[in-house]
N, C-alpha and C. Protein backbone atom coordinates (compact mmCIF):
# COMPACT_ATOMS: atom_id res chain seq x y z
N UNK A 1 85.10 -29.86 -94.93
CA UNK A 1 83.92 -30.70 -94.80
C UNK A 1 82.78 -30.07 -95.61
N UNK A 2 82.17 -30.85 -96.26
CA UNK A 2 81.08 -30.46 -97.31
C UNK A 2 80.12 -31.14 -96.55
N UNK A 3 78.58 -30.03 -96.26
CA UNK A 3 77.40 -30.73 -95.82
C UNK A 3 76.38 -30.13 -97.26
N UNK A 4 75.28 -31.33 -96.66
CA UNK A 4 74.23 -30.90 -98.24
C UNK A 4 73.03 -30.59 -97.30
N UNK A 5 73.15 -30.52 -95.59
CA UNK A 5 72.00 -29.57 -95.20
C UNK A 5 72.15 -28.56 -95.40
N UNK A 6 70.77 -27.53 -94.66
CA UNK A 6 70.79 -26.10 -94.36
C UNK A 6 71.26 -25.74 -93.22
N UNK A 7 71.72 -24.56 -93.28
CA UNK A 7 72.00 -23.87 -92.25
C UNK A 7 71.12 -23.44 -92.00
N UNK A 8 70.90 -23.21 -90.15
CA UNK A 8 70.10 -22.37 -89.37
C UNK A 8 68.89 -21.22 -90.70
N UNK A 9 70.28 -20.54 -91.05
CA UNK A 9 69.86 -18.99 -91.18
C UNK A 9 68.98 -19.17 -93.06
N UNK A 10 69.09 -20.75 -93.45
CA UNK A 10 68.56 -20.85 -94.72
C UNK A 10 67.21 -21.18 -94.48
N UNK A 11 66.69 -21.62 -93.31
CA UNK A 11 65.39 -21.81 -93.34
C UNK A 11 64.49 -20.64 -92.87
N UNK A 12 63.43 -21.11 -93.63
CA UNK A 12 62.11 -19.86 -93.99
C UNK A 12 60.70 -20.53 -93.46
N UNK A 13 60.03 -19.79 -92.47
CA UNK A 13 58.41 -20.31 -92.00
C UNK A 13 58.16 -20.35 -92.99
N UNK A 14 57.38 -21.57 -93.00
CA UNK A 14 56.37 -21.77 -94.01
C UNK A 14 56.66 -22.95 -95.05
N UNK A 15 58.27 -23.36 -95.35
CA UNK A 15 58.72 -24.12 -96.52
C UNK A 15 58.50 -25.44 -95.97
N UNK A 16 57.80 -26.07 -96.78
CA UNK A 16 57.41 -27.66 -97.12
C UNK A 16 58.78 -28.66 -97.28
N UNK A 17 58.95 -29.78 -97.13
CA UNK A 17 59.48 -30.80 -97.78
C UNK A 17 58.56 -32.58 -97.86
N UNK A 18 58.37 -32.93 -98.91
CA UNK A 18 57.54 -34.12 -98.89
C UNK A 18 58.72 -35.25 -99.21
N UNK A 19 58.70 -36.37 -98.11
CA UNK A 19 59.83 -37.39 -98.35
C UNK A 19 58.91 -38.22 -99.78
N UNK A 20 59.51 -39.17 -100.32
CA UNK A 20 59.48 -40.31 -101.56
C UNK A 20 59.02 -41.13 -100.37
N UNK A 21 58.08 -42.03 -100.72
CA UNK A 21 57.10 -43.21 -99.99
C UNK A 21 57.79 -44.38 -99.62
N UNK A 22 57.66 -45.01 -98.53
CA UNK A 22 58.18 -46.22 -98.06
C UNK A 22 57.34 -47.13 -97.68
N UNK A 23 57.40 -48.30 -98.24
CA UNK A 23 56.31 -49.41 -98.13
C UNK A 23 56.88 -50.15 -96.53
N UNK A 24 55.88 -50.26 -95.23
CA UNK A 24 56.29 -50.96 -93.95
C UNK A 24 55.77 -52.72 -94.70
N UNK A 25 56.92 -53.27 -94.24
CA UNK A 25 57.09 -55.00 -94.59
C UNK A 25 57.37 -55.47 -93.37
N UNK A 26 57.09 -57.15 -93.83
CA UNK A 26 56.89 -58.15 -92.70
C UNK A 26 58.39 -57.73 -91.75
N UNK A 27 58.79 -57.62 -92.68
CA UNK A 27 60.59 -57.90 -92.32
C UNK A 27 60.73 -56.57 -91.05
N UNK A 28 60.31 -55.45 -91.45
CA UNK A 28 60.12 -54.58 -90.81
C UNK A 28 59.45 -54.81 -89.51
N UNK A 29 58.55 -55.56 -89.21
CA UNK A 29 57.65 -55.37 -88.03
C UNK A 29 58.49 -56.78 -87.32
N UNK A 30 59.45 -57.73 -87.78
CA UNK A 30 59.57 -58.46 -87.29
C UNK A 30 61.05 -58.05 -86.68
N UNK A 31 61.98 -57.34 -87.32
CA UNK A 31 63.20 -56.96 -87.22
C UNK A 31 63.05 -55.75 -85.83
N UNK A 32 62.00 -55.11 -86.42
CA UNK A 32 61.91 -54.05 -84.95
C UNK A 32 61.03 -54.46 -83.34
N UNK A 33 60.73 -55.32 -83.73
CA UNK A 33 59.97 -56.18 -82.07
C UNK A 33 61.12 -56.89 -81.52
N UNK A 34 62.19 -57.79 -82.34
CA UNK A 34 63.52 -58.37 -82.03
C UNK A 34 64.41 -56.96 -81.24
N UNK A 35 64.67 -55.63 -81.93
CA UNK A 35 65.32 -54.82 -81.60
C UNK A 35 65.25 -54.01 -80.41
N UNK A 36 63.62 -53.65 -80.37
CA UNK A 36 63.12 -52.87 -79.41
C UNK A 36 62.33 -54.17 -78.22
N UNK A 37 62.07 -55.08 -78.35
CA UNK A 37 61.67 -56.31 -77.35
C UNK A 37 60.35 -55.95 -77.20
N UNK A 38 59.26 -55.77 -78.42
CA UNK A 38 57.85 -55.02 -78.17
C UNK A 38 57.74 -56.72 -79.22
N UNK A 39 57.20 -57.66 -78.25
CA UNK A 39 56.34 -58.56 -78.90
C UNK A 39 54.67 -58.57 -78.90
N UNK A 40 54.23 -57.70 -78.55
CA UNK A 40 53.15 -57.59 -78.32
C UNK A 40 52.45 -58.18 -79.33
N UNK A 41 51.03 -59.15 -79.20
CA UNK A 41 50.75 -60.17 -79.99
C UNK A 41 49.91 -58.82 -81.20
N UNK A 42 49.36 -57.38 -81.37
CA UNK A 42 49.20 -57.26 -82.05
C UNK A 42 49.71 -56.81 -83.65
N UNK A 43 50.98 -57.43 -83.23
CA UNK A 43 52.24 -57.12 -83.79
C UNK A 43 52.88 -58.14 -84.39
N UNK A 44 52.74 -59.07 -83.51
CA UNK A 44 53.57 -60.15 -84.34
C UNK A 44 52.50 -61.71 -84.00
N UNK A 45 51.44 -61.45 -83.61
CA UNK A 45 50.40 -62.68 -83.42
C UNK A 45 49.30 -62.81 -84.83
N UNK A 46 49.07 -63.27 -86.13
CA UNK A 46 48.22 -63.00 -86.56
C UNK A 46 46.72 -63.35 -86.60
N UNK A 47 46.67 -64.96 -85.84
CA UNK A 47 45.68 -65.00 -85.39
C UNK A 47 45.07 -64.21 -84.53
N UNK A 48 45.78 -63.99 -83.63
CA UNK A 48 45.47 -63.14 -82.11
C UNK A 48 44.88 -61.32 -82.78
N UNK A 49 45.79 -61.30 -83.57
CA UNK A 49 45.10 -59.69 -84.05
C UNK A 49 43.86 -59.91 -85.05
N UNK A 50 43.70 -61.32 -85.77
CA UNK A 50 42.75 -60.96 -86.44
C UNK A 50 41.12 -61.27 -85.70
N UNK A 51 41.36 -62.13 -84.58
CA UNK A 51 40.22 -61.34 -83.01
C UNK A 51 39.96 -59.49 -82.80
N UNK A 52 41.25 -59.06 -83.23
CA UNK A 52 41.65 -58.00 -82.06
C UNK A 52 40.71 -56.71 -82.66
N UNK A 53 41.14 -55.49 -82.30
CA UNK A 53 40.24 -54.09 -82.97
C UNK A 53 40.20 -53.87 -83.96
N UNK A 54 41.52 -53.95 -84.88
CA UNK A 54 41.32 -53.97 -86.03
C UNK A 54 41.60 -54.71 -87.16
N UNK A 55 41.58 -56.37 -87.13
CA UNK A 55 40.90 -57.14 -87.68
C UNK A 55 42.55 -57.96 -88.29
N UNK A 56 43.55 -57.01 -87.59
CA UNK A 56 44.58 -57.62 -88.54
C UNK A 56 45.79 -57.25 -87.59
N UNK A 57 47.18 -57.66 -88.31
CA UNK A 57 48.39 -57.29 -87.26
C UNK A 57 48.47 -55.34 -87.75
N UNK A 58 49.29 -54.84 -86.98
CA UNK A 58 49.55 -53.52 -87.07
C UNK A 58 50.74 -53.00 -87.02
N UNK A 59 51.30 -52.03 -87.53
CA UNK A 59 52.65 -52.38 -87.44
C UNK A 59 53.15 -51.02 -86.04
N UNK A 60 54.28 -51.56 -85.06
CA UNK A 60 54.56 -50.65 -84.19
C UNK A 60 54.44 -49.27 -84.70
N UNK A 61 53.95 -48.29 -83.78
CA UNK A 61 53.76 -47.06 -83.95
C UNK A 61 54.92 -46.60 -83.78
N UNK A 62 56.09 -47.41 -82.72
CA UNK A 62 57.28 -46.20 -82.76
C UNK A 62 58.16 -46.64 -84.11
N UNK A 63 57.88 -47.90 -84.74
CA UNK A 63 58.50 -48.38 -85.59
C UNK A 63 58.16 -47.13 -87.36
N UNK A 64 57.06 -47.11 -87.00
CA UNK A 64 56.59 -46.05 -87.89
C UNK A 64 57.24 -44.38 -87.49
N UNK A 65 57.28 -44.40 -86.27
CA UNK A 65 58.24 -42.82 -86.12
C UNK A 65 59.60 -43.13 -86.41
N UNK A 66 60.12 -43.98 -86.32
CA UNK A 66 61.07 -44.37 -86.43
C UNK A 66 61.70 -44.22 -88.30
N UNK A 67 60.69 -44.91 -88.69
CA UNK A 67 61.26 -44.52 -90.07
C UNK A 67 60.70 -43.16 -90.63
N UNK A 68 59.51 -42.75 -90.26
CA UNK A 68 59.30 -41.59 -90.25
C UNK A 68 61.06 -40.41 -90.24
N UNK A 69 61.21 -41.04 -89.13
CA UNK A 69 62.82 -40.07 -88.91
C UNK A 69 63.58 -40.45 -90.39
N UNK A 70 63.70 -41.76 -90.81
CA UNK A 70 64.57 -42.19 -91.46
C UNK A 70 64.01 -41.47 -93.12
N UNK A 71 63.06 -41.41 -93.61
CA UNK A 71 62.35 -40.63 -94.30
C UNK A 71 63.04 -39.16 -94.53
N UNK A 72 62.95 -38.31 -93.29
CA UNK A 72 63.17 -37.15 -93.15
C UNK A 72 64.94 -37.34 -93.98
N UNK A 73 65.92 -38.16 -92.95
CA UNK A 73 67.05 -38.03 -93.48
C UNK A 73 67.37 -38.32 -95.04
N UNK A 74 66.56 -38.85 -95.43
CA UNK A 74 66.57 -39.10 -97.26
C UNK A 74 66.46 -37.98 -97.29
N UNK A 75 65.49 -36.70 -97.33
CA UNK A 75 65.63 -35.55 -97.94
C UNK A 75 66.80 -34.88 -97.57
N UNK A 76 67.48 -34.94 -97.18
CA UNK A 76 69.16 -34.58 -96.52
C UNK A 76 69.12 -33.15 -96.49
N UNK A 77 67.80 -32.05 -95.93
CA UNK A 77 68.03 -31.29 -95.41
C UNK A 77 68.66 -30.70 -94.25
N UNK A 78 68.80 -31.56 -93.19
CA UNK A 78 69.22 -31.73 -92.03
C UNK A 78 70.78 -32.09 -91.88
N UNK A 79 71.37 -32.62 -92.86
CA UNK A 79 72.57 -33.72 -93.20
C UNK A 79 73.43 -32.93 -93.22
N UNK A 80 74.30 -32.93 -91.98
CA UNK A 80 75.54 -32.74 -91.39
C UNK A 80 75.33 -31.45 -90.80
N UNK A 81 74.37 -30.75 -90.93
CA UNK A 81 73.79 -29.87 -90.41
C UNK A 81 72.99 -29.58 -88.80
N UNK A 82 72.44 -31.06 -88.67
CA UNK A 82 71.92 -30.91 -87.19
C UNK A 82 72.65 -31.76 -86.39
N UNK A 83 72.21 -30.62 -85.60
CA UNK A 83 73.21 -30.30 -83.84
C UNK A 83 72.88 -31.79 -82.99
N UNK A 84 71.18 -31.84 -82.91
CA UNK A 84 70.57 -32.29 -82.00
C UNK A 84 69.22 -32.96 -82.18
N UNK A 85 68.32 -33.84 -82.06
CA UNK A 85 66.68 -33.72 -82.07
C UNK A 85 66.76 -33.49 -80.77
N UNK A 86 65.99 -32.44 -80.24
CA UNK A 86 65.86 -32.06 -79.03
C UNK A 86 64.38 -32.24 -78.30
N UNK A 87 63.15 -32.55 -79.18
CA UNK A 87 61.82 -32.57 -78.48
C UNK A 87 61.43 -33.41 -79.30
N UNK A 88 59.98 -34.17 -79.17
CA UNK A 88 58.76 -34.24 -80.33
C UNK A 88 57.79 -34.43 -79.42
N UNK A 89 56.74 -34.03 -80.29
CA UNK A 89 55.28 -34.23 -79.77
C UNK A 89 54.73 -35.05 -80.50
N UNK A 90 53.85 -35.83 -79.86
CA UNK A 90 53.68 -36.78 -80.93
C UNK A 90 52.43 -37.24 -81.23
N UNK A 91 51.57 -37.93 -81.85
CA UNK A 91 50.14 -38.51 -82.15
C UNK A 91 49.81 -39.97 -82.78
N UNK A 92 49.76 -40.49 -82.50
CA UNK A 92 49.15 -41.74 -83.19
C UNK A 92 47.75 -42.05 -83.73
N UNK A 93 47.39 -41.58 -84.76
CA UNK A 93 45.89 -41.09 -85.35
C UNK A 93 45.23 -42.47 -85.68
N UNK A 94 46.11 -43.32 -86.53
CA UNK A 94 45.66 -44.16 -87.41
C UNK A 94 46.75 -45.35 -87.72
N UNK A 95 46.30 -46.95 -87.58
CA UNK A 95 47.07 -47.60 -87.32
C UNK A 95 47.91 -47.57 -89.04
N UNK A 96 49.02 -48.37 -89.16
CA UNK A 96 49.58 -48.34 -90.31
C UNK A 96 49.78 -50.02 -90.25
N UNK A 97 49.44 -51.18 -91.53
CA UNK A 97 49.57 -52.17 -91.98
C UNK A 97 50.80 -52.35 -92.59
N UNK A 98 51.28 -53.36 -92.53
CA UNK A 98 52.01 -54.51 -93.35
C UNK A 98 51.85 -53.94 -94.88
N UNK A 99 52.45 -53.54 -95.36
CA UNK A 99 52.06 -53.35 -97.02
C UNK A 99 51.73 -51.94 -97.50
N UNK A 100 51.25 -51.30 -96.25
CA UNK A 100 50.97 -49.81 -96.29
C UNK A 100 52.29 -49.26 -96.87
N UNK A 101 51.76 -48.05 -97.44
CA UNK A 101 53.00 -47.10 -97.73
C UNK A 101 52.69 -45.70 -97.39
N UNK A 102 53.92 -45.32 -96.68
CA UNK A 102 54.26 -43.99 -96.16
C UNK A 102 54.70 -43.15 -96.81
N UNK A 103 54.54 -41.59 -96.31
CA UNK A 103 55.75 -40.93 -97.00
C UNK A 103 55.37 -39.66 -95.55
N UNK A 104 56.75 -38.60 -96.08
CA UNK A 104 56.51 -37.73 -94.77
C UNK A 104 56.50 -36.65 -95.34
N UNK A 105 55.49 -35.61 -94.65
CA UNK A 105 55.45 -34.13 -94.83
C UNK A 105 56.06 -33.30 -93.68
N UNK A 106 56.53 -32.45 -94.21
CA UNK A 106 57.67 -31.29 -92.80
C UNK A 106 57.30 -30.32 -93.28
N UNK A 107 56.65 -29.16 -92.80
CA UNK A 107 57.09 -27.88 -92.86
C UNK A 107 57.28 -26.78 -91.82
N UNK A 108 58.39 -26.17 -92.17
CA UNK A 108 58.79 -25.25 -91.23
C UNK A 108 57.59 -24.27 -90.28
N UNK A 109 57.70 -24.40 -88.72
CA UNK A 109 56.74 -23.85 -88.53
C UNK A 109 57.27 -22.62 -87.45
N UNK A 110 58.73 -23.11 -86.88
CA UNK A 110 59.00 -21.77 -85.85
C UNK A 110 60.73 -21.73 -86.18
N UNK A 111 61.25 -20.40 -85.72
CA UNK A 111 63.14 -20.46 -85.71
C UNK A 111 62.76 -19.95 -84.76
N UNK A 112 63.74 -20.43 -83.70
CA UNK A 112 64.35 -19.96 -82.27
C UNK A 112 65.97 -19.95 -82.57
N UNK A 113 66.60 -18.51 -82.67
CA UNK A 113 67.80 -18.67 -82.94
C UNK A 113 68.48 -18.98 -81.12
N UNK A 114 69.73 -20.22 -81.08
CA UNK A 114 70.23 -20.24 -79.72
C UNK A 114 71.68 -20.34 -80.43
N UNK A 115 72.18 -18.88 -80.29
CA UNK A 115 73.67 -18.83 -80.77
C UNK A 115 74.57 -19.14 -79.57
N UNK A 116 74.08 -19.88 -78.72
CA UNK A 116 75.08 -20.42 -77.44
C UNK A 116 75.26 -21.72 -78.02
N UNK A 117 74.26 -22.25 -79.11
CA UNK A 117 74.77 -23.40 -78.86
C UNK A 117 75.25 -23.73 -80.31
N UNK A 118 75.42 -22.90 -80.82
CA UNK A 118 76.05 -22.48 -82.42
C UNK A 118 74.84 -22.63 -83.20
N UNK A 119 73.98 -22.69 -83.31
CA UNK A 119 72.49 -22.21 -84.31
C UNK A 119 71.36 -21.70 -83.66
N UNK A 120 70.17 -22.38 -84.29
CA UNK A 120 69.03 -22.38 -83.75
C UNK A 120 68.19 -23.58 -83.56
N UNK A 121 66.99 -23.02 -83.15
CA UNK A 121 65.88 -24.64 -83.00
C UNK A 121 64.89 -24.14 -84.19
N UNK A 122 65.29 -25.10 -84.81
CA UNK A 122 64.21 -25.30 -86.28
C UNK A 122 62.71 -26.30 -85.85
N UNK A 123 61.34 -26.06 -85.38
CA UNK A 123 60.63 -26.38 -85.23
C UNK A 123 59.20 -26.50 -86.29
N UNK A 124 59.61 -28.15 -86.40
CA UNK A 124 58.57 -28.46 -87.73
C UNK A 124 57.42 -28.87 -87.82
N UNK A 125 56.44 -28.49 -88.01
CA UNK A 125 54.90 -29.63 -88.20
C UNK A 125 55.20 -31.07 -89.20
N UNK A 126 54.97 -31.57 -88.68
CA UNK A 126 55.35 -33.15 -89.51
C UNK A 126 54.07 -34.15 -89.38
N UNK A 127 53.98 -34.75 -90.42
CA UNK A 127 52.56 -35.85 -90.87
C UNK A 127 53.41 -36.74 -91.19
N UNK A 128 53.27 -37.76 -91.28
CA UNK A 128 52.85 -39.39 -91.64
C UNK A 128 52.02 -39.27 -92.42
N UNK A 129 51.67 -39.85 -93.53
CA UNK A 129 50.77 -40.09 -94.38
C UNK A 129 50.64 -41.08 -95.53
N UNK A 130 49.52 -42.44 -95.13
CA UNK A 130 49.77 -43.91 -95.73
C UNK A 130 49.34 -43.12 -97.22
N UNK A 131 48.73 -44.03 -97.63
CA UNK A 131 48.45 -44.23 -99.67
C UNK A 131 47.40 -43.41 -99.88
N UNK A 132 46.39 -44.00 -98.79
CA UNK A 132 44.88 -43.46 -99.28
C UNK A 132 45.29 -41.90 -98.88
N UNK A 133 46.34 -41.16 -98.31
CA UNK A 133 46.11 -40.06 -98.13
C UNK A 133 45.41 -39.65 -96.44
N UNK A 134 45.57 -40.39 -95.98
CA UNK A 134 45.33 -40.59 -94.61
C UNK A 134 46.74 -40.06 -93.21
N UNK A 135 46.25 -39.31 -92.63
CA UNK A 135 47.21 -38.73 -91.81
C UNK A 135 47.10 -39.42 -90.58
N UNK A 136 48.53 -40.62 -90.69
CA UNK A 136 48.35 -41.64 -89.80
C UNK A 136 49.30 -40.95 -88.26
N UNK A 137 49.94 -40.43 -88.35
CA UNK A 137 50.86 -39.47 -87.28
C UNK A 137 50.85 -38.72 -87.42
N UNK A 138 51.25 -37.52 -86.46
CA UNK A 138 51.69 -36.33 -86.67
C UNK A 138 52.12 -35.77 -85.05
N UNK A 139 52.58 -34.57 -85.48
CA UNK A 139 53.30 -33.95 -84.27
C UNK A 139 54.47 -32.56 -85.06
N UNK A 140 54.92 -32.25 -83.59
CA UNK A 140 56.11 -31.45 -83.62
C UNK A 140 57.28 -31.77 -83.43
N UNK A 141 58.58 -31.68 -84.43
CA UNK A 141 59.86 -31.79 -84.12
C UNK A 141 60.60 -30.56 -84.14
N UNK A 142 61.09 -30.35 -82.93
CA UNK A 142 62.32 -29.50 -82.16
C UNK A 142 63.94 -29.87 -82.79
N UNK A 143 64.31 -29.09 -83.60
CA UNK A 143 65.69 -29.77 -84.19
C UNK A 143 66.61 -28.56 -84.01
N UNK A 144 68.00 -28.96 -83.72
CA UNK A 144 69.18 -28.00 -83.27
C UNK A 144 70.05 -27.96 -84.66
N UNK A 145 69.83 -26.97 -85.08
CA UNK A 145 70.57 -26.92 -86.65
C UNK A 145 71.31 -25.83 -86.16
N UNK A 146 73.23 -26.01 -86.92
CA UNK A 146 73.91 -25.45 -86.97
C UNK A 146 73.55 -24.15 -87.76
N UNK A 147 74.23 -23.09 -86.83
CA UNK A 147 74.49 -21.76 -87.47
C UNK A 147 75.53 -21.71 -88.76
N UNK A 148 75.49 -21.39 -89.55
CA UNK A 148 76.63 -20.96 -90.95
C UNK A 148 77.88 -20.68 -89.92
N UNK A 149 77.63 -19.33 -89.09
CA UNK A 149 79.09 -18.42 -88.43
C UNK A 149 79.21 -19.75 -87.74
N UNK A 150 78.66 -20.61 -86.92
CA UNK A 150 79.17 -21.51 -85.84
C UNK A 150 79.79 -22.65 -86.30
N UNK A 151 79.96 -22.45 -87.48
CA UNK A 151 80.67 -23.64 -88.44
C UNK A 151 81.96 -23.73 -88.53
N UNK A 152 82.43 -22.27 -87.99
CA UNK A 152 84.44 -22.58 -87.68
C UNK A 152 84.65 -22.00 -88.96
């Protein structure tokens, strides 16, 4: 078996990865309220949101962590490599639009080696961040990455 993540023991405090940008679409906010059953009118009402706080529809926040995750796996550091997502902490700073574009920042911020469970916990600072450069999420992810030796 060939993986194109890292192992546990390849990651270093401090190392960055920036995902390639993803534009959130109609299709997107309409496909994930069907999936997850979040019709909430500021989501999928556009009259109703353009009353509402901020003047327009918005697109789900978990829908945005959500690809947020999916982001991360394009950089295929993680790929075939992790064990587990085991935590996140999370923030919702700033809403994200229809048309907005994302991209994600990770960098390594703690190793907890747990050789019981064949690696360690790779713990990352992670942003969201639309066009203008705006840090629309953020938080901590807890990830269970295989050890090299625990690889058989």
């Amino acid at each position: 078996m060939t993986t194109r993540g890292m192992y546990f023991e390849e990651f270093e405090i401090g190392t960055e990865v920036i995902s390639p940008g993803r534009t959130i679409t109609e299709t997107d906010v309409v496909i994930f309220a069907g999936l997850s059953g979040d019709y909430n009118q500021l989501h999928t009402d556009e009259e109703f949101a353009k009353e509402a706080f901020f003047g327009r529809r918005v697109a789900h926040g978990a829908l945005v962590l959500s690809i947020a995750t999916g982001l991360a796996a394009r950089l295929g550091f993680i790929e075939g490599t992790a064990l587990a997502f085991r935590e996140l902490r999370w923030k919702f700073s700033q809403p994200v639009f229809i048309g907005d574009t994302i991209h994600l920042k990770a960098r390594c911020k703690e190793l907890k080696p747990k050789p019981r469970l064949g690696g360690g916990s790779v713990i990352f600072d992670v942003w969201v961040v639309n066009q203008e450069g705006k840090i629309v999420q953020k938080g901590e992810w807890h990830v269970l990455v295989a050890s090299r030796e625990g690889t058989g």
